[in-house]
C-alpha atoms as a PDB file:
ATOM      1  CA  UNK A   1       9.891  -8.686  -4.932  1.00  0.00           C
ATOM      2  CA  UNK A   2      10.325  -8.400  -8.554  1.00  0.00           C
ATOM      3  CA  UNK A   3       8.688  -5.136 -10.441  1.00  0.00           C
ATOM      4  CA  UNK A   4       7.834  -5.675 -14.291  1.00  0.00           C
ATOM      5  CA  UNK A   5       7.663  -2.614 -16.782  1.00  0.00           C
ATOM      6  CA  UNK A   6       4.034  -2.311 -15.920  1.00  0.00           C
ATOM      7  CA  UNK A   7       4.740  -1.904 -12.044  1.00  0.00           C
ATOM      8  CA  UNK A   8       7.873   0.295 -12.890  1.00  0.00           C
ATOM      9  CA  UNK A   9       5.249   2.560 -15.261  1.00  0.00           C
ATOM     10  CA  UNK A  10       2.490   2.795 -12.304  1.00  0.00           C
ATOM     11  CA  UNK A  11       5.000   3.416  -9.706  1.00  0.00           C
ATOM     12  CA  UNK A  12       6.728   6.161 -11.900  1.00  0.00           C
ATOM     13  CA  UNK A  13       3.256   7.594 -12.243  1.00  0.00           C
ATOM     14  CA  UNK A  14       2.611   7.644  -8.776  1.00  0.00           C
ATOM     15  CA  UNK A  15       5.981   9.459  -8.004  1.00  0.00           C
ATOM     16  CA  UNK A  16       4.907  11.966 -10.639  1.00  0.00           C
ATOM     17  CA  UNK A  17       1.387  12.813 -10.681  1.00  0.00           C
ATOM     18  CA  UNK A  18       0.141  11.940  -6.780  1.00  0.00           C
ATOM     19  CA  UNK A  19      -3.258  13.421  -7.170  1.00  0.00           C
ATOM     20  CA  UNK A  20      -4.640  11.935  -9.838  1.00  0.00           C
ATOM     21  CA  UNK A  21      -7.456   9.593  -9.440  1.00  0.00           C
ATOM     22  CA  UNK A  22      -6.948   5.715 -10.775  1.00  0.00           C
ATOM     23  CA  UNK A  23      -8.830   5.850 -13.629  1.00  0.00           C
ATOM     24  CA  UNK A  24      -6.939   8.778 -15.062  1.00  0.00           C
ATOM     25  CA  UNK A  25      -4.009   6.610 -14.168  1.00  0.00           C
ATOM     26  CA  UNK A  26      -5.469   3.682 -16.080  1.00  0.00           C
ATOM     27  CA  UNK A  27      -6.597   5.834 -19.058  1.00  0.00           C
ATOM     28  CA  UNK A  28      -2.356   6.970 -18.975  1.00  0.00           C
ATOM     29  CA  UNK A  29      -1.003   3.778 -18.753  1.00  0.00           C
ATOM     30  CA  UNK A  30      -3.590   1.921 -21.034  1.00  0.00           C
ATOM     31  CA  UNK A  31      -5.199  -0.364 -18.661  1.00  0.00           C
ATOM     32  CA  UNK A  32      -8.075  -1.599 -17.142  1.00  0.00           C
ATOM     33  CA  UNK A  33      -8.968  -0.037 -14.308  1.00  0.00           C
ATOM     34  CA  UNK A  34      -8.805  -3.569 -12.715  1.00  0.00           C
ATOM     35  CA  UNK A  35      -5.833  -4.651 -13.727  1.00  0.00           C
ATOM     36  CA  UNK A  36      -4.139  -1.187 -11.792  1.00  0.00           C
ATOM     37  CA  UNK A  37      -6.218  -1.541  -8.819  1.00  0.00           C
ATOM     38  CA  UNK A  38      -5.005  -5.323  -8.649  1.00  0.00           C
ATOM     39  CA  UNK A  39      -1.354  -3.996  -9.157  1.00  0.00           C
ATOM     40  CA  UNK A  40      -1.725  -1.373  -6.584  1.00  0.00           C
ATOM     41  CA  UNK A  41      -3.112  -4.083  -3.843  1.00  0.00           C
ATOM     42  CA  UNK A  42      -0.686  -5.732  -4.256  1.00  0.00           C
ATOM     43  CA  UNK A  43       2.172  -3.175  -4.065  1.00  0.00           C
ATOM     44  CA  UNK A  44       0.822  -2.440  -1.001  1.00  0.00           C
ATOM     45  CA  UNK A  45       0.263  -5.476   0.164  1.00  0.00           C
ATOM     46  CA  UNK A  46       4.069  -6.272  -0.481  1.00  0.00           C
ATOM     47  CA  UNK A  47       4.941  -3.211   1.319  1.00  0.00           C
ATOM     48  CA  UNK A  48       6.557  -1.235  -1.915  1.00  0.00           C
ATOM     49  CA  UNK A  49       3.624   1.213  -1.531  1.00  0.00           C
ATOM     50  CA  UNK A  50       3.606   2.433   2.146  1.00  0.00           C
ATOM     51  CA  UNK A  51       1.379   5.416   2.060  1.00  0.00           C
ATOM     52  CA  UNK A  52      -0.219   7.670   0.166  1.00  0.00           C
ATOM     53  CA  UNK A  53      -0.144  10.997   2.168  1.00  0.00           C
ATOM     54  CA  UNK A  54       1.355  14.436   1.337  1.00  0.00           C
ATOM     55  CA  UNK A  55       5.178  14.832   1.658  1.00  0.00           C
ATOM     56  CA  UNK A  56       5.411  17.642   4.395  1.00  0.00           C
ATOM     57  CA  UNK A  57       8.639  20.427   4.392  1.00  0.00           C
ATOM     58  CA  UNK A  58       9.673  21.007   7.829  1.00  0.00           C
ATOM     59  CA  UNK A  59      11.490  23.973   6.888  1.00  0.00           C
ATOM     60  CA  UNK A  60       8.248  25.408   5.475  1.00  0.00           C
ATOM     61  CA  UNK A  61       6.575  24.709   8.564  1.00  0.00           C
ATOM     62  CA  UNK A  62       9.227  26.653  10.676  1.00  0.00           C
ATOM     63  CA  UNK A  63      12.218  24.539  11.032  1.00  0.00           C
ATOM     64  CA  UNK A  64      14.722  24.642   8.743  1.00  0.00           C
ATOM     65  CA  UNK A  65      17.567  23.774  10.741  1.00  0.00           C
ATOM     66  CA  UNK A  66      18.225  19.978   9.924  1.00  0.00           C
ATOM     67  CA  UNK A  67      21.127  17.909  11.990  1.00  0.00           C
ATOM     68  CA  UNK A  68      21.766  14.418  11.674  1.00  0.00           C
ATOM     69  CA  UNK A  69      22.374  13.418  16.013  1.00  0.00           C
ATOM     70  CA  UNK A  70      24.283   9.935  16.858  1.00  0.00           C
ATOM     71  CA  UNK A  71      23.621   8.199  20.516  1.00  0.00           C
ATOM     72  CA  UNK A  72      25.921   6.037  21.845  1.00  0.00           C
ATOM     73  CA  UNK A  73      23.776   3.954  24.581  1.00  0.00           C
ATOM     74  CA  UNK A  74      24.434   1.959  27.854  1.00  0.00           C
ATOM     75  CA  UNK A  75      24.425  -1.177  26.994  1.00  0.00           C
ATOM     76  CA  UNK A  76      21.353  -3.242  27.254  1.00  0.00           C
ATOM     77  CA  UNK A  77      18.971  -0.121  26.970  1.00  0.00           C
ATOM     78  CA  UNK A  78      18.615   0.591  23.026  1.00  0.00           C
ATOM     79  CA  UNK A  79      15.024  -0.550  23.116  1.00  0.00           C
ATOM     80  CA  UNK A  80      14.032   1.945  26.129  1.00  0.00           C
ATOM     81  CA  UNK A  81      16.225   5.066  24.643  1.00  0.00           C
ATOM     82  CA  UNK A  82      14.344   4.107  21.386  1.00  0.00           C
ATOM     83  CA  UNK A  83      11.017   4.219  22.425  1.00  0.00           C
ATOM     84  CA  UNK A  84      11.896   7.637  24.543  1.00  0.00           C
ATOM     85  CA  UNK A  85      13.232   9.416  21.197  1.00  0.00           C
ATOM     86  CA  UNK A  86       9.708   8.614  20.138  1.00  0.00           C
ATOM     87  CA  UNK A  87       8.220  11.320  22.702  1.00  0.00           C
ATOM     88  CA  UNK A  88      10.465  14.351  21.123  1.00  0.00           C
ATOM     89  CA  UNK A  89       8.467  15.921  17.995  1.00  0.00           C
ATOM     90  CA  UNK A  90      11.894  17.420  16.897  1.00  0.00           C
ATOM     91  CA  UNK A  91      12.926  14.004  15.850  1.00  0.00           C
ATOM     92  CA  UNK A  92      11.407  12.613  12.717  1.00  0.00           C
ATOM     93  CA  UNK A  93      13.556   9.404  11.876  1.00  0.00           C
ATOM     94  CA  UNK A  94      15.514   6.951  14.201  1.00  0.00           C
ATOM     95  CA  UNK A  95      18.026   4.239  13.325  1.00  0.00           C
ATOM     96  CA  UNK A  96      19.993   1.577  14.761  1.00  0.00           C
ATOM     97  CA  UNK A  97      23.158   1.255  12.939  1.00  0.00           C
ATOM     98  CA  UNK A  98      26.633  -0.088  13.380  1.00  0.00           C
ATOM     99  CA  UNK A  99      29.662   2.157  12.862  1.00  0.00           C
ATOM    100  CA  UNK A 100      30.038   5.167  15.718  1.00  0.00           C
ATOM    101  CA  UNK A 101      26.877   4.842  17.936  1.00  0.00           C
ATOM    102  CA  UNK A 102      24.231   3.202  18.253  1.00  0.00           C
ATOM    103  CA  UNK A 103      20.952   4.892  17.280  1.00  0.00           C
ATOM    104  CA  UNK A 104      20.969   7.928  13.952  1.00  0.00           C
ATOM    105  CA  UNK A 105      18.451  10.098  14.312  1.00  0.00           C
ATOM    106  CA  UNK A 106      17.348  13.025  11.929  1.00  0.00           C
ATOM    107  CA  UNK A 107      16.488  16.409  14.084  1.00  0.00           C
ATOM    108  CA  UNK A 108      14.602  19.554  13.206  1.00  0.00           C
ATOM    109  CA  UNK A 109      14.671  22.819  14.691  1.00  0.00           C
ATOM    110  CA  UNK A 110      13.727  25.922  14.083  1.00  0.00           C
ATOM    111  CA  UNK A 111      17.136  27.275  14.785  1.00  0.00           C
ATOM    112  CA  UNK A 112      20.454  26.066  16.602  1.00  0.00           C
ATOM    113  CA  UNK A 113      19.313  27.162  20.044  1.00  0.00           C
ATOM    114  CA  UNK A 114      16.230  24.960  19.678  1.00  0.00           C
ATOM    115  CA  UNK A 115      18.592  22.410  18.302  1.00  0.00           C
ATOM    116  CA  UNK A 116      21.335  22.703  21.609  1.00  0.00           C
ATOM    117  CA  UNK A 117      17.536  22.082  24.035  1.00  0.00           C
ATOM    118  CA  UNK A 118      16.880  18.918  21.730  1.00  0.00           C
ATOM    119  CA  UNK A 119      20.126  17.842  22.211  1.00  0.00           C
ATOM    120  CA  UNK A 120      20.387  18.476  25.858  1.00  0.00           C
ATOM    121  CA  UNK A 121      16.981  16.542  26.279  1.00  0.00           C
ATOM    122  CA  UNK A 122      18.689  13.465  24.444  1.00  0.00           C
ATOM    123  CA  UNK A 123      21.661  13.405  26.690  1.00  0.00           C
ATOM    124  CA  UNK A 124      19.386  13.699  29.627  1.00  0.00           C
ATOM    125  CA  UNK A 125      17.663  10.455  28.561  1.00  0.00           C
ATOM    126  CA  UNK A 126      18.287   7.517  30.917  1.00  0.00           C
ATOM    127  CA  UNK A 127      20.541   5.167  28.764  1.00  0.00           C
ATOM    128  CA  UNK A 128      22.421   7.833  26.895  1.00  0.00           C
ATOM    129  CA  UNK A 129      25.572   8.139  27.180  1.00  0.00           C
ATOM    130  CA  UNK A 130      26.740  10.708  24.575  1.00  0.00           C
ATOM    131  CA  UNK A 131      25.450  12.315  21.479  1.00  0.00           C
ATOM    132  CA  UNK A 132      27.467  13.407  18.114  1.00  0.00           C
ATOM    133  CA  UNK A 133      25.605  15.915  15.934  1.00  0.00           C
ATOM    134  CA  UNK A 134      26.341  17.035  12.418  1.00  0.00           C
ATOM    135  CA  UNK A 135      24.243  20.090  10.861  1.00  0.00           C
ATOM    136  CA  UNK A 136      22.997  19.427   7.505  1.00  0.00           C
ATOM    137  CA  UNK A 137      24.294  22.707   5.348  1.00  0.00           C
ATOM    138  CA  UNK A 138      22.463  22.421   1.777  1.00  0.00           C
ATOM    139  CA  UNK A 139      20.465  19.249   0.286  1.00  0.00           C
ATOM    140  CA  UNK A 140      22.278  17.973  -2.424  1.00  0.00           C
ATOM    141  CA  UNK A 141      20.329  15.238  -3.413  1.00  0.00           C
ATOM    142  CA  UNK A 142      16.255  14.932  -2.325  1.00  0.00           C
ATOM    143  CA  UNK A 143      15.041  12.094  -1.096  1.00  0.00           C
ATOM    144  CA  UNK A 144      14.154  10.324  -4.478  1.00  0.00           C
ATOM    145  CA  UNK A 145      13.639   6.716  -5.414  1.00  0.00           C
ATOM    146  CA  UNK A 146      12.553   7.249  -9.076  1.00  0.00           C
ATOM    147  CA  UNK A 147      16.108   6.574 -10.528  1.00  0.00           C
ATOM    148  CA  UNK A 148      15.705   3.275  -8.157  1.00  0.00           C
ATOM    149  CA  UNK A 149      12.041   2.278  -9.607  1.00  0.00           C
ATOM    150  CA  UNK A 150      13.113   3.095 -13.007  1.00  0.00           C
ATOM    151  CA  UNK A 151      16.527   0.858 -12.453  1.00  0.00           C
ATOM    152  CA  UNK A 152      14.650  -1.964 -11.194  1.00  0.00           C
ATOM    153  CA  UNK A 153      12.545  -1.789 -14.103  1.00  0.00           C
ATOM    154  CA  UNK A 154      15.540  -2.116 -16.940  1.00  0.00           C
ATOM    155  CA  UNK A 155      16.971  -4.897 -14.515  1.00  0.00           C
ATOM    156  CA  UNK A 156      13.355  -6.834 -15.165  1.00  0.00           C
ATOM    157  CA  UNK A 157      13.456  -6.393 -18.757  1.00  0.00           C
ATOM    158  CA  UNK A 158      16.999  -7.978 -18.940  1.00  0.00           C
END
């Protein structure tokens, strides 16, 4: 999909200023209020906008340990391992990837004990056949896709 300065300014906005209401976000940008809430549709109709929740911290909600666990899998059982990492709250993303494993998933804990019992539970899973884990230290770089919006947008003025 191709963004244009307009969707690049609505999207920064959005990234910026969460909680304000569409027609302040019209009155910003200088728009209709129709004209934003037919750009917005249709952002989230092509799936640029996914949601429009609150970005939770688990480590403010009492689990700052972060590890990043790979799971190598038997063979013909990546769709049923997948479907079990779904049942463990600890794990709030999943992968498949190529490289060394077969399934990346991002782990929280409130501390490395917690972390070894999440870990044992994977390995316990029918299908798994080892697990790699690497402890996140210190965030270097926060999730972010502004610099990406704001890329795509000087790439559509070019």
């Amino acid at each position: 999909m191709s963004v244009d300065e307009l969707d690049t300014r609505i999207l920064r906005l959005l990234l910026e200023q969460p909680r304000t209401s569409v027609r302040e976000y019209a009155r910003i940008l200088g728009v209709a209020r129709g004209t934003l809430q037919a750009r917005l549709d249709r952002l989230e109709r092509d799936g640029v906008i996914t949601g429009t929740g609150p970005s939770l911290s688990p480590a403010a909600l009492g689990h700052p340990v972060l590890a990043f666990v790979h799971i190598e899998v038997t063979q013909g059982h990546l769709d049923d391992v997948g479907d079990a990492l779904a049942a463990v709250p600890e794990i709030v993303e999943a992968f498949s990837i190529t490289g060394g494993g077969d399934l990346l998933t991002r782990v929280v804990a409130r501390d490395n004990a917690q972390l070894e019992d999440v870990i044992q539970k994977l390995i316990s899973l029918p299908g798994v056949v080892r697990t790699r884990t690497e402890v996140a230290l210190r965030e270097r770089v926060p999730y972010r896709l502004l610099p990406l919006v704001e890329s795509m947008g000087r790439a559509g003025r070019k």
